[in-house]
Every structure is written in C-alpha cells, then in structure tokens.
N, C-alpha and C. Protein backbone atom coordinates (compact mmCIF):
# COMPACT_ATOMS: atom_id res chain seq x y z
N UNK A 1 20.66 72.84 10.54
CA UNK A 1 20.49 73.75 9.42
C UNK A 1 21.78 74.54 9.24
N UNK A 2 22.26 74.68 8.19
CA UNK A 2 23.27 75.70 7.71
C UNK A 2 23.25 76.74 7.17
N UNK A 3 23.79 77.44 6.96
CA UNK A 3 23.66 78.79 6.35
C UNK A 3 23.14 78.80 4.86
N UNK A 4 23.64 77.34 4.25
CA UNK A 4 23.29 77.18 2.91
C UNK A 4 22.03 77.28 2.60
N UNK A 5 20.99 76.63 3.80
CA UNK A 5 19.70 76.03 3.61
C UNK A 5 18.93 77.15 4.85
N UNK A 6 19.03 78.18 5.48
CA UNK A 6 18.82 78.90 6.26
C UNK A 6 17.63 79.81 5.72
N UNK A 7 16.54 79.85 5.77
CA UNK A 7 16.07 80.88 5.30
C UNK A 7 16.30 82.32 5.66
N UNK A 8 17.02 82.87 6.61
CA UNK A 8 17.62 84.05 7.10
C UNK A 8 18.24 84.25 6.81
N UNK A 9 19.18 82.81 6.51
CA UNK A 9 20.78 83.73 5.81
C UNK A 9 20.29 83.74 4.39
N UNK A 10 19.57 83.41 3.66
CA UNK A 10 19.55 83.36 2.14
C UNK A 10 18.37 84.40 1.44
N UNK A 11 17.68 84.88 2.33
CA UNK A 11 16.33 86.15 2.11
C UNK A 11 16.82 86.77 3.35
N UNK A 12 15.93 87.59 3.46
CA UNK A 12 15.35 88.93 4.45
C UNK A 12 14.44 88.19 5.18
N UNK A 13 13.71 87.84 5.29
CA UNK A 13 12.81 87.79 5.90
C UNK A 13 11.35 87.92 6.13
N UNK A 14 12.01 89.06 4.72
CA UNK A 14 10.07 89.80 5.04
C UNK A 14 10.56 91.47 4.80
N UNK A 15 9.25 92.26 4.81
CA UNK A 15 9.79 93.69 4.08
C UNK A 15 10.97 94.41 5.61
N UNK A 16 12.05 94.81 4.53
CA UNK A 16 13.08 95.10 5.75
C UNK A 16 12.69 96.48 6.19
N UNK A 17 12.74 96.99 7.24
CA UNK A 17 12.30 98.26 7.66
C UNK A 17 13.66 99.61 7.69
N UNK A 18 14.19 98.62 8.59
CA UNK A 18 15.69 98.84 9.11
C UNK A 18 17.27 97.73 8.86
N UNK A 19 18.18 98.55 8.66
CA UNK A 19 19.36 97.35 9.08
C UNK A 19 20.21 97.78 8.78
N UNK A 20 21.10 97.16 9.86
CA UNK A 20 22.17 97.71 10.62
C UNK A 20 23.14 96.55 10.55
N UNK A 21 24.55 96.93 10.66
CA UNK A 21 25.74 96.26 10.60
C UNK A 21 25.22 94.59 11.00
N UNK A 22 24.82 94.63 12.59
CA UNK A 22 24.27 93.64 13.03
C UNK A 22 23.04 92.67 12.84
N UNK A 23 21.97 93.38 12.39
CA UNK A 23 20.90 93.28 12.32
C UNK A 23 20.01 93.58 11.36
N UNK A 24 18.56 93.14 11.28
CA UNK A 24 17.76 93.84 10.56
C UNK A 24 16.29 93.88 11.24
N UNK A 25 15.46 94.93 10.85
CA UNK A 25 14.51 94.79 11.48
C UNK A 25 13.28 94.33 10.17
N UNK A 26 12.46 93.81 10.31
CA UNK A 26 11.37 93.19 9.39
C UNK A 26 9.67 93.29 10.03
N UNK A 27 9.06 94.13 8.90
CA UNK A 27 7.55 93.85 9.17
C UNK A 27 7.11 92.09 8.93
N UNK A 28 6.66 91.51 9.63
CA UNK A 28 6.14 90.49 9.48
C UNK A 28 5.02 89.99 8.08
N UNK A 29 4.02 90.66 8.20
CA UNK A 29 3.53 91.00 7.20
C UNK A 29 2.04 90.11 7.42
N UNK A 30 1.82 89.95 8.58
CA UNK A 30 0.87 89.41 9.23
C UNK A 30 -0.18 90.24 9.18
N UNK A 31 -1.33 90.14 7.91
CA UNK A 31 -2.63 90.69 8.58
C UNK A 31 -3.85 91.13 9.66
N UNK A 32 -3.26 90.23 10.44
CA UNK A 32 -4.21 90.19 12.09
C UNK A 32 -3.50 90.60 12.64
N UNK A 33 -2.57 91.21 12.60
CA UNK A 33 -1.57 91.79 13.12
C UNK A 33 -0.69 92.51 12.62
N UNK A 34 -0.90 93.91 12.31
CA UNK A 34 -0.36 95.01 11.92
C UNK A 34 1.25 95.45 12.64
N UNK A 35 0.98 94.75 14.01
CA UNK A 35 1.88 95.53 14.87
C UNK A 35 3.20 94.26 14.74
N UNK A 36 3.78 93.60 13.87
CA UNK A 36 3.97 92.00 14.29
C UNK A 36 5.47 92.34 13.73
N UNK A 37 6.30 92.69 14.18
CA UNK A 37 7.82 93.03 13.68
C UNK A 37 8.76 91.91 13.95
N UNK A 38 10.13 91.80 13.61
CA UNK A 38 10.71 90.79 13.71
C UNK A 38 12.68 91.18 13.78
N UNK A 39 13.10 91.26 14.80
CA UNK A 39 14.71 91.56 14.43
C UNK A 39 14.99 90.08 14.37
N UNK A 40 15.88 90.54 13.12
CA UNK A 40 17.02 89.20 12.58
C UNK A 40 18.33 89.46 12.82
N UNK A 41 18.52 88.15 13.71
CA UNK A 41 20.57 88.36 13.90
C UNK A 41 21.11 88.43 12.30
N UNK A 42 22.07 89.03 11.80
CA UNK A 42 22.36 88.42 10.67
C UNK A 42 23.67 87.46 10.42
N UNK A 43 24.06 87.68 11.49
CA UNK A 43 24.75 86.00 11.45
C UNK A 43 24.41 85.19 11.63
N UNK A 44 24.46 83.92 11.56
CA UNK A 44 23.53 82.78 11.56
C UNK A 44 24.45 82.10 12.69
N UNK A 45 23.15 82.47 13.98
CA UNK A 45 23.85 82.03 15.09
C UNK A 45 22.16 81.35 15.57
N UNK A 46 22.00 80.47 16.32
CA UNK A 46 20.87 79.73 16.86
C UNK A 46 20.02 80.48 18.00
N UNK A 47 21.27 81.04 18.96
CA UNK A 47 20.68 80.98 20.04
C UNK A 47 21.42 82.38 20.91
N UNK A 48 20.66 83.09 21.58
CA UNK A 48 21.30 84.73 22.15
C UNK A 48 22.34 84.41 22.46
N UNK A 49 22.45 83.30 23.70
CA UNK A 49 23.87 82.87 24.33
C UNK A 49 25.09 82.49 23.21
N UNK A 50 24.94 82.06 21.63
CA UNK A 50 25.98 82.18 20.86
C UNK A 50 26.18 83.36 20.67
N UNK A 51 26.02 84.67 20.88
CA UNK A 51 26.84 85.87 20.92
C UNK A 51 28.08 86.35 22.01
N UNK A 52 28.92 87.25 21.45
CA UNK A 52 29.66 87.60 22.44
C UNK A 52 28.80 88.79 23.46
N UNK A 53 28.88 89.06 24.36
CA UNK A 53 28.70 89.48 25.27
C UNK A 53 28.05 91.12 24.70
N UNK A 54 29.05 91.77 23.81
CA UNK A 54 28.77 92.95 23.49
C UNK A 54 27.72 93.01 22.68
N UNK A 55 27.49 91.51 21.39
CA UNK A 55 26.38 91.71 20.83
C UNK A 55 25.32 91.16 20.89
N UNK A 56 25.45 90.38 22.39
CA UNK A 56 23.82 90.32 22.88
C UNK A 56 23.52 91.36 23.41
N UNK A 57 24.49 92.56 24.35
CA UNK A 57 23.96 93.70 24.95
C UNK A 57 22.76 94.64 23.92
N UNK A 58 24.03 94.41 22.31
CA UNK A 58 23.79 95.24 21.08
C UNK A 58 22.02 94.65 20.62
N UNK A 59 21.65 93.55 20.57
CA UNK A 59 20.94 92.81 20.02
C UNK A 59 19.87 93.20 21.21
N UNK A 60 19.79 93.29 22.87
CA UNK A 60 18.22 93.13 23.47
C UNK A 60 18.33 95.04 23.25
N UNK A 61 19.46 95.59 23.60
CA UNK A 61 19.31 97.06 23.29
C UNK A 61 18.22 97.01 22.33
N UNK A 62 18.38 96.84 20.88
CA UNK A 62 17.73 96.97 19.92
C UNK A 62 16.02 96.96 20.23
N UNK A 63 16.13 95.44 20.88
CA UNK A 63 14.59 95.03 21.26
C UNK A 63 14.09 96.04 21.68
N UNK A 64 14.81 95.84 22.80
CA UNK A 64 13.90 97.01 24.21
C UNK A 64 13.90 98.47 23.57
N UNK A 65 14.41 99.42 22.67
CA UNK A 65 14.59 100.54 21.86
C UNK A 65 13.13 100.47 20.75
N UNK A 66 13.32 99.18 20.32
CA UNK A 66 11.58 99.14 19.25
C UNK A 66 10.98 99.11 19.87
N UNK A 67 10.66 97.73 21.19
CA UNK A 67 9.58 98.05 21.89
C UNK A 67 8.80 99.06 21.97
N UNK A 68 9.93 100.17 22.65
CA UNK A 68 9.81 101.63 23.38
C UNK A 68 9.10 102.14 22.13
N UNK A 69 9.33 102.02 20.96
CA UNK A 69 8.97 102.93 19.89
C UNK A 69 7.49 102.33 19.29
N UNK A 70 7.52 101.00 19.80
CA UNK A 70 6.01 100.54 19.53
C UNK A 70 5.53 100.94 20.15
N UNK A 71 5.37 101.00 21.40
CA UNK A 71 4.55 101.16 22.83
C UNK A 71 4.09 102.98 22.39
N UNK A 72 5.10 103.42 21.97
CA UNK A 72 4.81 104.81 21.78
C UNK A 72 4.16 105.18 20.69
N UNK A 73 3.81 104.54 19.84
CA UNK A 73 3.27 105.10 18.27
C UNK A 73 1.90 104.17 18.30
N UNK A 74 2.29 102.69 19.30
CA UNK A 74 0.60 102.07 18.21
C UNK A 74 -0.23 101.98 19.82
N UNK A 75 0.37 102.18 20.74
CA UNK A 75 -0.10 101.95 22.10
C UNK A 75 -0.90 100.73 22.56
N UNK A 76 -0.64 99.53 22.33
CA UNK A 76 -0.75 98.13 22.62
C UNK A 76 -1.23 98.26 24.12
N UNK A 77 -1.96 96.83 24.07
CA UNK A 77 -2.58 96.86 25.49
C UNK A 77 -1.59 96.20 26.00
N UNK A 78 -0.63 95.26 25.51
CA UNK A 78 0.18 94.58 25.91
C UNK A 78 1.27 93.77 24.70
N UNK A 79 2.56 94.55 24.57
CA UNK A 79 3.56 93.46 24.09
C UNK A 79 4.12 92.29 24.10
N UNK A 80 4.48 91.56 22.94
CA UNK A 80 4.57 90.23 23.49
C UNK A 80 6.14 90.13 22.54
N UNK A 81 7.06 89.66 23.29
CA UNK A 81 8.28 89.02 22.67
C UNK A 81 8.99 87.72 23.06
N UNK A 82 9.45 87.37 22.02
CA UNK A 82 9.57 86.07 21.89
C UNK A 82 10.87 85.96 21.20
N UNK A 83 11.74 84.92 21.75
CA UNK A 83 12.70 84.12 20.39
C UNK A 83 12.50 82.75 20.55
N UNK A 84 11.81 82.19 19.15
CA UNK A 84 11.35 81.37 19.42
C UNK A 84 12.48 80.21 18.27
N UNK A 85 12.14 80.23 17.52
CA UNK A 85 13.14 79.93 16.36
C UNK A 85 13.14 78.14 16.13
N UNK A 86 12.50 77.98 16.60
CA UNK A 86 12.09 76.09 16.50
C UNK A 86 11.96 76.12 14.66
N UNK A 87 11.21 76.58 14.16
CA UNK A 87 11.14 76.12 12.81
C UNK A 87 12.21 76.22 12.38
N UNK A 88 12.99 77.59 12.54
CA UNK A 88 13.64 78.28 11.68
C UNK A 88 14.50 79.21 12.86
N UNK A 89 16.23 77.89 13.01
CA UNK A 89 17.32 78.17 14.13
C UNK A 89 18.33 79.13 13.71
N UNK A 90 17.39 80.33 13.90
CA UNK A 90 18.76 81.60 13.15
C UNK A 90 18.23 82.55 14.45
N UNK A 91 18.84 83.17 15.25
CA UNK A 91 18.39 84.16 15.96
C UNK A 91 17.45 85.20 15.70
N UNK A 92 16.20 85.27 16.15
CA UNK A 92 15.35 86.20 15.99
C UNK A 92 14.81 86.32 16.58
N UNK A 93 13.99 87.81 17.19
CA UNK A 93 13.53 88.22 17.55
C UNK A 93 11.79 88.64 17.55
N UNK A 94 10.45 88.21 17.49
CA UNK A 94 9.30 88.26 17.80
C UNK A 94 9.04 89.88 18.43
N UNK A 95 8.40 90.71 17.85
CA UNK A 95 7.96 92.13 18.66
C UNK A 95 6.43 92.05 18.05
N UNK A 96 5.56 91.79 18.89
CA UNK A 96 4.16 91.90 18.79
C UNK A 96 3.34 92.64 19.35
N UNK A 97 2.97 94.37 19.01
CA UNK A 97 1.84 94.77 19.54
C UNK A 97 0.75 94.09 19.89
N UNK A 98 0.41 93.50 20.83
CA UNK A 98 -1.14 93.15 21.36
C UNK A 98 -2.34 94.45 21.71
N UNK A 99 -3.43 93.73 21.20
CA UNK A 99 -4.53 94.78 22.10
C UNK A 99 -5.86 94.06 22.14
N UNK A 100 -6.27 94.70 23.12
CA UNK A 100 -7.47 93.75 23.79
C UNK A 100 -8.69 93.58 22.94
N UNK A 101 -8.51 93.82 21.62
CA UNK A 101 -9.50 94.42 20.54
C UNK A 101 -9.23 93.37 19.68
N UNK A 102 -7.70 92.51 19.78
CA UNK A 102 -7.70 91.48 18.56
C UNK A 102 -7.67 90.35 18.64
N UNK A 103 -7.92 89.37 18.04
CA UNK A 103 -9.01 88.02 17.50
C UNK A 103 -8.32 87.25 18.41
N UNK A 104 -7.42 86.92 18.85
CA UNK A 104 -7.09 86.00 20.03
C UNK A 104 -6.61 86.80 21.37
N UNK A 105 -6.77 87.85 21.53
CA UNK A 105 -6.56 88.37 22.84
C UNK A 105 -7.66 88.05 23.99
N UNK A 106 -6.91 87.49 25.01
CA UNK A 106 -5.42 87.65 25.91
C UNK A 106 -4.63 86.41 25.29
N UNK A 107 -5.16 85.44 24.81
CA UNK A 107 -4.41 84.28 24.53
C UNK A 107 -3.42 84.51 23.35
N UNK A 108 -2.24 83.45 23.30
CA UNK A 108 -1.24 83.72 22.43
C UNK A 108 -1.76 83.66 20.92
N UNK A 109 -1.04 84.21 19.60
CA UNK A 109 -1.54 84.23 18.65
C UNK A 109 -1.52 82.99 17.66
N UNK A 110 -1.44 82.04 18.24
CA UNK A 110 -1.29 80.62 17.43
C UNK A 110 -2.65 79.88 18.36
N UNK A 111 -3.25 80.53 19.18
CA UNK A 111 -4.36 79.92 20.08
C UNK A 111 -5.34 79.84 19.02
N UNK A 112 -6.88 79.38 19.42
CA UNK A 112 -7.84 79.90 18.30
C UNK A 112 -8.57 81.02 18.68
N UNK A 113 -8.80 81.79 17.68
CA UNK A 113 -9.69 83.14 18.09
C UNK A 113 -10.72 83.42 18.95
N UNK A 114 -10.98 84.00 19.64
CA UNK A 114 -12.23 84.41 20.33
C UNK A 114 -13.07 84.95 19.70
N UNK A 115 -12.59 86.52 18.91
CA UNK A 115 -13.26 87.28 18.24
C UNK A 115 -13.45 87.29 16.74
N UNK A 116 -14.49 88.13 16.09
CA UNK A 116 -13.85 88.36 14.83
C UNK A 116 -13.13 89.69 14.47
N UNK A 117 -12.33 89.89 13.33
CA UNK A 117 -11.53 90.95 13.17
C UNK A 117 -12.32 91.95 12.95
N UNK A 118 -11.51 93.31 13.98
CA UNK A 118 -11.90 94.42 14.04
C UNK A 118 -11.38 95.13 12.89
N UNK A 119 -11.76 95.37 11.69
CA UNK A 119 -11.54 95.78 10.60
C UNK A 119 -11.04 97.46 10.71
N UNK A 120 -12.20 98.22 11.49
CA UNK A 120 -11.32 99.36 11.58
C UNK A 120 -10.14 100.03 12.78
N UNK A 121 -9.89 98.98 13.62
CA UNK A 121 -9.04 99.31 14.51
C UNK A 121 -7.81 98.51 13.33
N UNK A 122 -7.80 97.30 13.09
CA UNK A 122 -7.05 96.91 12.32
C UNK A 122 -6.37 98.03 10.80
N UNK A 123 -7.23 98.67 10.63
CA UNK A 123 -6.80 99.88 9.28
C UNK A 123 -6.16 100.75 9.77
N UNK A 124 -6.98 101.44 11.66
CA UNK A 124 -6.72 102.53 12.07
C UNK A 124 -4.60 102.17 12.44
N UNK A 125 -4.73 100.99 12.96
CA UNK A 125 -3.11 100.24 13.10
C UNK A 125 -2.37 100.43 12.16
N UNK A 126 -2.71 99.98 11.09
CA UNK A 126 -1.99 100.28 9.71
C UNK A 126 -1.51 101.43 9.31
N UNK A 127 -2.74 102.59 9.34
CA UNK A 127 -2.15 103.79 8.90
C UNK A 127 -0.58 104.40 10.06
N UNK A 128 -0.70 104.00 11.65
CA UNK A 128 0.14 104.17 12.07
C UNK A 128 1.66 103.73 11.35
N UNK A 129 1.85 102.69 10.78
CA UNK A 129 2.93 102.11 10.93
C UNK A 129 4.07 102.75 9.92
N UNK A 130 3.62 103.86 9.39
CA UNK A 130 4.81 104.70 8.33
C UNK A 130 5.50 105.36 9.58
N UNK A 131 4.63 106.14 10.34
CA UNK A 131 5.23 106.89 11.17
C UNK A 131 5.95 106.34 12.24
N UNK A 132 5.84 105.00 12.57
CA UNK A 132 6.54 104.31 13.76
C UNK A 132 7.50 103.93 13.00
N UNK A 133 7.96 103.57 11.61
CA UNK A 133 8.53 102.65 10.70
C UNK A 133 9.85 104.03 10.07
N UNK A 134 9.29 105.53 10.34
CA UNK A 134 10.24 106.78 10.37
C UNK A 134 11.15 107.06 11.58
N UNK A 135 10.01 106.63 12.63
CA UNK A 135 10.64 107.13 13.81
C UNK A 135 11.93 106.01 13.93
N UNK A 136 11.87 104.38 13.96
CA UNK A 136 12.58 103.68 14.10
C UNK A 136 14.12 104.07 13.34
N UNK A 137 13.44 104.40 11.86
CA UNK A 137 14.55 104.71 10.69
C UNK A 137 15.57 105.74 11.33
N UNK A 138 14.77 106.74 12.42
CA UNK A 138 16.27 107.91 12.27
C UNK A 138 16.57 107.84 13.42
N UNK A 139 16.77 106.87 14.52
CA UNK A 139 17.33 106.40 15.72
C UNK A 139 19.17 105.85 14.87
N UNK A 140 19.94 106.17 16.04
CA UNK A 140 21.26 105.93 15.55
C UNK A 140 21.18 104.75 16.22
N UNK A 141 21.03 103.32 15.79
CA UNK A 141 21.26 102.33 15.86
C UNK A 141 23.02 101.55 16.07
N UNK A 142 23.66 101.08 16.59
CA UNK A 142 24.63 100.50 16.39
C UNK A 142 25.05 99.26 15.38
C-alpha cells in the first residue's frame, strides 16, 4: 500500500480529537464501545520499529499518557491496546476501554458476544467522553 491508496494518509480516520505535529488522536466511533480511541502515526510508516528512536519514545509516550487519561475519566475494568494494522499498514494505535459490563467481555471484541448491550452504562460512557476528550485537549503533547 502507498500513501496514494492509504486510507490514513488520505482521511483522518475518524472524528479527530487531538493532533499534534506527529500524530493524531481519533474517536473510533464504535457504538459498543464508547471508550474505543485510535492514535494515528501521520507518516505513513507500517510498523513502530520504522521510527527513529525519538519518535517511537514520542509515539508509546502518547499511548501510555491517554491510557492514563482513560483509566482516569471512564474507569475500565480493563484496557486493551493493540497495533494491529493488517487491513490497513499505516501505524496505529488501538486504545480500548473494556468493562466487565460489555457484550463480549472478557473476550476480545471481534469474538461473539456473550451479553446483550447495556444501554445505560453504555449512555452513562458517553456522557463521559467530552470531559476525557478536554482533559486530553489541554495536555502539552509533543
């Protein structure tokens, strides 16, 4: 894939939250999952190890900094991150609030459901995400 035909290099991604010289951060926009964020390298590089040294430091910083800010605003029973990028070989990043309340928990979210959706923990999630989506905004990012 090239940059020409890249869906990362040629959109966003998805609604941008944040972004930075390096990066961007993106709500997923996943209904069963409120908590489902996404950093995008914005160079169109495949894989962490194609960075130099300083901007993979720059790039898991980032992670581990949202994490922290998820963990703190939506309080997940458990985070899940990932770079997975098989469909789509542009560096990115997976940040998934989990909680023991939603439709495939403990299993991964491509498993099949156990439950059905908790409609008001799912709303109560939602209303969080301005305020986690502020807090992220006024962090001095690199």
């Amino acid at each position: 894939m090239t940059t020409a035909d890249c869906p990362l290099c040629i959109g966003d991604g998805g609604r941008v939250v944040l972004r930075t010289a390096s990066w961007r951060l993106i709500h997923a926009g996943e209904a069963a999952w409120p908590g489902f964020y996404r950093l995008v390298w914005n160079t169109h590089v495949a894989e962490l190890s194609d960075l130099r040294a300083v901007d993979r430091a720059a790039c898991l910083d980032a992670v581990c900094a949202i994490e922290s800010a998820m963990r703190r605003h939506l309080s997940p029973t458990k985070m899940n991150l990932a770079s997975l990028g098989n469909q789509v070989p542009h560096l990115h990043w997976h940040l998934v609030a989990r909680f023991d309340w939603d439709t495939h928990f403990p299993a991964p979210l491509w498993a099949a459901p156990v439950r059905q959706p908790a409609m008001a923990r799912l709303a109560d999630l939602q209303a969080r995400l301005p305020a986690l989506e502020d807090d992220l905004r006024s962090r001095a990012f690199a």
